[in-house]
C-alpha atoms as a PDB file:
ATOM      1  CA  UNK A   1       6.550 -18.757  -5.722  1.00  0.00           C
ATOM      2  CA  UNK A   2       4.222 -16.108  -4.467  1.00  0.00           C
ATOM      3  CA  UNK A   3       4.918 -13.145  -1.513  1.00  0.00           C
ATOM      4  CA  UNK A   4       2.659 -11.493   0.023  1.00  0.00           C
ATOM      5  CA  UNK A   5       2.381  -8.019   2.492  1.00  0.00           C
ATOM      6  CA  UNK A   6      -0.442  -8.591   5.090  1.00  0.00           C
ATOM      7  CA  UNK A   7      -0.005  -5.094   5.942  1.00  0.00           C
ATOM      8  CA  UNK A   8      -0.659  -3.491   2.495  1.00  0.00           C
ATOM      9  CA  UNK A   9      -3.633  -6.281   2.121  1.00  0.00           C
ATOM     10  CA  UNK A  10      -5.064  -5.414   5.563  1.00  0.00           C
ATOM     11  CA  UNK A  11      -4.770  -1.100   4.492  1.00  0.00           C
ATOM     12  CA  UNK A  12      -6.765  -2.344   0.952  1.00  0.00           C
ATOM     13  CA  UNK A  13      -9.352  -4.145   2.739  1.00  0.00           C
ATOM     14  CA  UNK A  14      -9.978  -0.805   5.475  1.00  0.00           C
ATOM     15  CA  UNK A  15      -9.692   1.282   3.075  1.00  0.00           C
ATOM     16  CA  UNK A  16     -12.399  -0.335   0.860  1.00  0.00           C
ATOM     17  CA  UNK A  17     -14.559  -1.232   3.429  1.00  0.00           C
ATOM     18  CA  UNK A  18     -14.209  -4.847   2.433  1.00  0.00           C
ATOM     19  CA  UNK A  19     -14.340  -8.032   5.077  1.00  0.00           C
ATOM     20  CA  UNK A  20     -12.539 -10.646   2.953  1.00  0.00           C
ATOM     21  CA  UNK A  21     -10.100 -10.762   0.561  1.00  0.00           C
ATOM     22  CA  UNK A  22      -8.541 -13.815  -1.453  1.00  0.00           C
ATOM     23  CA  UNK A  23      -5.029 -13.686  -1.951  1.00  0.00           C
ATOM     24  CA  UNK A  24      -4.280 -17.131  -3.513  1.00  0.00           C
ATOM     25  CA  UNK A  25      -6.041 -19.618  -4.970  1.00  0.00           C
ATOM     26  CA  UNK A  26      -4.934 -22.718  -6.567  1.00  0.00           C
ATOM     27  CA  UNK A  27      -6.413 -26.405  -6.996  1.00  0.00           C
ATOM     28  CA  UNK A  28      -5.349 -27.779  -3.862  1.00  0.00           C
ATOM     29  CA  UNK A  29      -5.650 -24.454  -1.323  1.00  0.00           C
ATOM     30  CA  UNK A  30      -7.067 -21.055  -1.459  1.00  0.00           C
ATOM     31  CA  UNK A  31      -5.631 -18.622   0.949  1.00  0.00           C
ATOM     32  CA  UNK A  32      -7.259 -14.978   2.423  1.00  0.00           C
ATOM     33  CA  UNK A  33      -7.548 -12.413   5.012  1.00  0.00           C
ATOM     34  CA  UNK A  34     -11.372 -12.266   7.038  1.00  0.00           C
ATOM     35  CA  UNK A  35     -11.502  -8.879   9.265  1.00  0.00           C
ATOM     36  CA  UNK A  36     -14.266  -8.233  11.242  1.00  0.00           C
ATOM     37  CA  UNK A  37     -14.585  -4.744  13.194  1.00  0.00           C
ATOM     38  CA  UNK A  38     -15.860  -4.977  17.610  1.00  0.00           C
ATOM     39  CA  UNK A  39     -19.739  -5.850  17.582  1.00  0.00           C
ATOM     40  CA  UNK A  40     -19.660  -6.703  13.116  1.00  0.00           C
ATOM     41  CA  UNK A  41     -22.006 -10.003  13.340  1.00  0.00           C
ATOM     42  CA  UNK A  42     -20.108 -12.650  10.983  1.00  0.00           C
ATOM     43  CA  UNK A  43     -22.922 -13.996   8.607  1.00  0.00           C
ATOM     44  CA  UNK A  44     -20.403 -16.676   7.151  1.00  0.00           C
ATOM     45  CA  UNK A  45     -21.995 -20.332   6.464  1.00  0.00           C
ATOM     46  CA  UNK A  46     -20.742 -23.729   6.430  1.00  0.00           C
ATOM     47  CA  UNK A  47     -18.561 -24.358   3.588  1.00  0.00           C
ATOM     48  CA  UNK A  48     -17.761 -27.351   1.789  1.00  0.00           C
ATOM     49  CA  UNK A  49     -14.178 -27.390   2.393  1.00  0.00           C
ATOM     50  CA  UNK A  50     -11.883 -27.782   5.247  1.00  0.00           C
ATOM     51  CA  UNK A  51     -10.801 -24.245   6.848  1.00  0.00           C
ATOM     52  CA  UNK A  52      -7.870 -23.414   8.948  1.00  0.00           C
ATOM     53  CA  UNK A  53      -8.310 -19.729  10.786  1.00  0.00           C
ATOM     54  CA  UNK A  54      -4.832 -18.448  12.295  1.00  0.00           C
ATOM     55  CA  UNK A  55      -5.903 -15.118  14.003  1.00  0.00           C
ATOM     56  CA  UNK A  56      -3.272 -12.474  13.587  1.00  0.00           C
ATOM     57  CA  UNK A  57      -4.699  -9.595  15.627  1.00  0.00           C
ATOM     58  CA  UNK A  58      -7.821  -8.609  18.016  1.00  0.00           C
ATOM     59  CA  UNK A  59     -10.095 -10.546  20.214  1.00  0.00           C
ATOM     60  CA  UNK A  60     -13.089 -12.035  20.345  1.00  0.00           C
ATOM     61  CA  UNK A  61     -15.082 -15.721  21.085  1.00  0.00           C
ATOM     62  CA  UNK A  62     -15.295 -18.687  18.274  1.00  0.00           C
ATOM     63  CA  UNK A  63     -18.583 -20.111  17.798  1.00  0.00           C
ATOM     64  CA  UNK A  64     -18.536 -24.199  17.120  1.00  0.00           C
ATOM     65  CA  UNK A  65     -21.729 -26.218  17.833  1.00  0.00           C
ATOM     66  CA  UNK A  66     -22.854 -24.412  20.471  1.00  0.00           C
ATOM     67  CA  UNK A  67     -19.732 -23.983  21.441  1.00  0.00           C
ATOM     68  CA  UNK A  68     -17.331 -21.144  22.506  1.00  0.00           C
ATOM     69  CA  UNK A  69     -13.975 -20.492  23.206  1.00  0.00           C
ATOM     70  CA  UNK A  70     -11.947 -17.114  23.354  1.00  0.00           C
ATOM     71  CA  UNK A  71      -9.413 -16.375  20.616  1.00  0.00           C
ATOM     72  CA  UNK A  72      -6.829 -13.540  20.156  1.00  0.00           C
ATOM     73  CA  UNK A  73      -3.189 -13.445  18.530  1.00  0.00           C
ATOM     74  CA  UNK A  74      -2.005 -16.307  17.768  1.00  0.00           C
ATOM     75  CA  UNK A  75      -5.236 -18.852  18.177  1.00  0.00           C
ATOM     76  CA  UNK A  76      -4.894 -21.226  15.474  1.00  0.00           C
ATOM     77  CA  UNK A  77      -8.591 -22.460  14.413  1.00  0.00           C
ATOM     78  CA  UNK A  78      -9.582 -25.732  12.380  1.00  0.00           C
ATOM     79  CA  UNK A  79     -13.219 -26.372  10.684  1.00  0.00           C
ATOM     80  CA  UNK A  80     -14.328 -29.751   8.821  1.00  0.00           C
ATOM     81  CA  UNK A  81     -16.309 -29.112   6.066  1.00  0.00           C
ATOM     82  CA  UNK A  82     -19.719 -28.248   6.771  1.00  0.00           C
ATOM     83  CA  UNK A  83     -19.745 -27.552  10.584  1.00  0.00           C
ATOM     84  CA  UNK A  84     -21.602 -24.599  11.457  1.00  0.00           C
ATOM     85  CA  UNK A  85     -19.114 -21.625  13.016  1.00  0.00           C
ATOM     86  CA  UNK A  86     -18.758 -17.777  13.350  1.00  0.00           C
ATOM     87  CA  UNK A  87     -17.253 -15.275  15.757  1.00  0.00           C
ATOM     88  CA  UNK A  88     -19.220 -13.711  18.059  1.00  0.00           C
ATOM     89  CA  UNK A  89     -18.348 -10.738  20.641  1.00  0.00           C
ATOM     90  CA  UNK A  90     -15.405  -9.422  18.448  1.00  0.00           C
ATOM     91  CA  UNK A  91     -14.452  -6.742  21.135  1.00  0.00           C
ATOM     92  CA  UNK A  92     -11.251  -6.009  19.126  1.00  0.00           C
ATOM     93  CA  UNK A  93     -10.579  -5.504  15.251  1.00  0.00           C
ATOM     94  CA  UNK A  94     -10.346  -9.175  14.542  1.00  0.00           C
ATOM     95  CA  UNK A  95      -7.264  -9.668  11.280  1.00  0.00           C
ATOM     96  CA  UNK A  96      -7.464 -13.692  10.523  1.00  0.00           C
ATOM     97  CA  UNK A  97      -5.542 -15.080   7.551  1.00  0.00           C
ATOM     98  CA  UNK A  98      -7.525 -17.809   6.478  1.00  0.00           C
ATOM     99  CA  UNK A  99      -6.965 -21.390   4.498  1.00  0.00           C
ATOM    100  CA  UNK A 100      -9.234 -23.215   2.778  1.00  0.00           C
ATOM    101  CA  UNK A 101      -8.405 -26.844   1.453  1.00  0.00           C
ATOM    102  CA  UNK A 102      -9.035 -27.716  -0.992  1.00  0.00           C
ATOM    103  CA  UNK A 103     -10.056 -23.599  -2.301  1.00  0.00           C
ATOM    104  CA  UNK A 104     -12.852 -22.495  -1.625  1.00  0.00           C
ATOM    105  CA  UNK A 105     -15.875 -23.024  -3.588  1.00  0.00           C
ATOM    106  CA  UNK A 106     -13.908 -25.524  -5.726  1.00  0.00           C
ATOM    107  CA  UNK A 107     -16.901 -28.209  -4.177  1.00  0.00           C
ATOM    108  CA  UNK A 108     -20.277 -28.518  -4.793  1.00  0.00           C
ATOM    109  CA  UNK A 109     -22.730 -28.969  -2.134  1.00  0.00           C
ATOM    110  CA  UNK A 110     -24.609 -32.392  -2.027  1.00  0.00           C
END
């Protein structure tokens, strides 16, 4: 078993200046918070695994194929692999704890 403190990961990543963070990462699942401050641009890409976004704080619009929908506390996101998506007019600190299955970068592209 693993715990974890959002609140002492989220006062690491502001204090380092830092957008992402792992916080667990095993074979099957790779787990971490994404924060992006009101009018950042998210320059993520595509990735090869499934993603699950839950958003835990702040506001702003999801980006999917064109695509947009508002999201704020409690929005719960999913992503097949390789579909483009970002968020876009983040008018409040966005906090999202994200999941990545199977982890992140465990696939190769092709």
């Amino acid at each position: 078993m693993r715990s974890l403190e959002l609140n002492e990961v989220l006062q690491q990543l502001v204090r380092g200046g830092a957008a992402w963070r792992e916080l667990l990462r095993n074979d099957s699942l790779s787990l971490g918070v994404y924060r992006l401050r009101p009018g950042e641009v998210d320059l993520q890409q595509p990735h090869t695994e499934d993603e699950v976004y839950y958003v835990v704080s702040g506001r702003a619009r999801f980006e999917v194929e064109g695509r947009r929908q508002d999201v704020g506390p409690g929005s719960i996101l999913f992503v097949e692999k390789r579909v483009p998506h970002r968020f876009v007019d983040v008018t409040e600190e966005l906090v999202l704890v994200v999941f990545f299955a199977p982890a992140e970068h465990s696939l190769k592209e092709g």
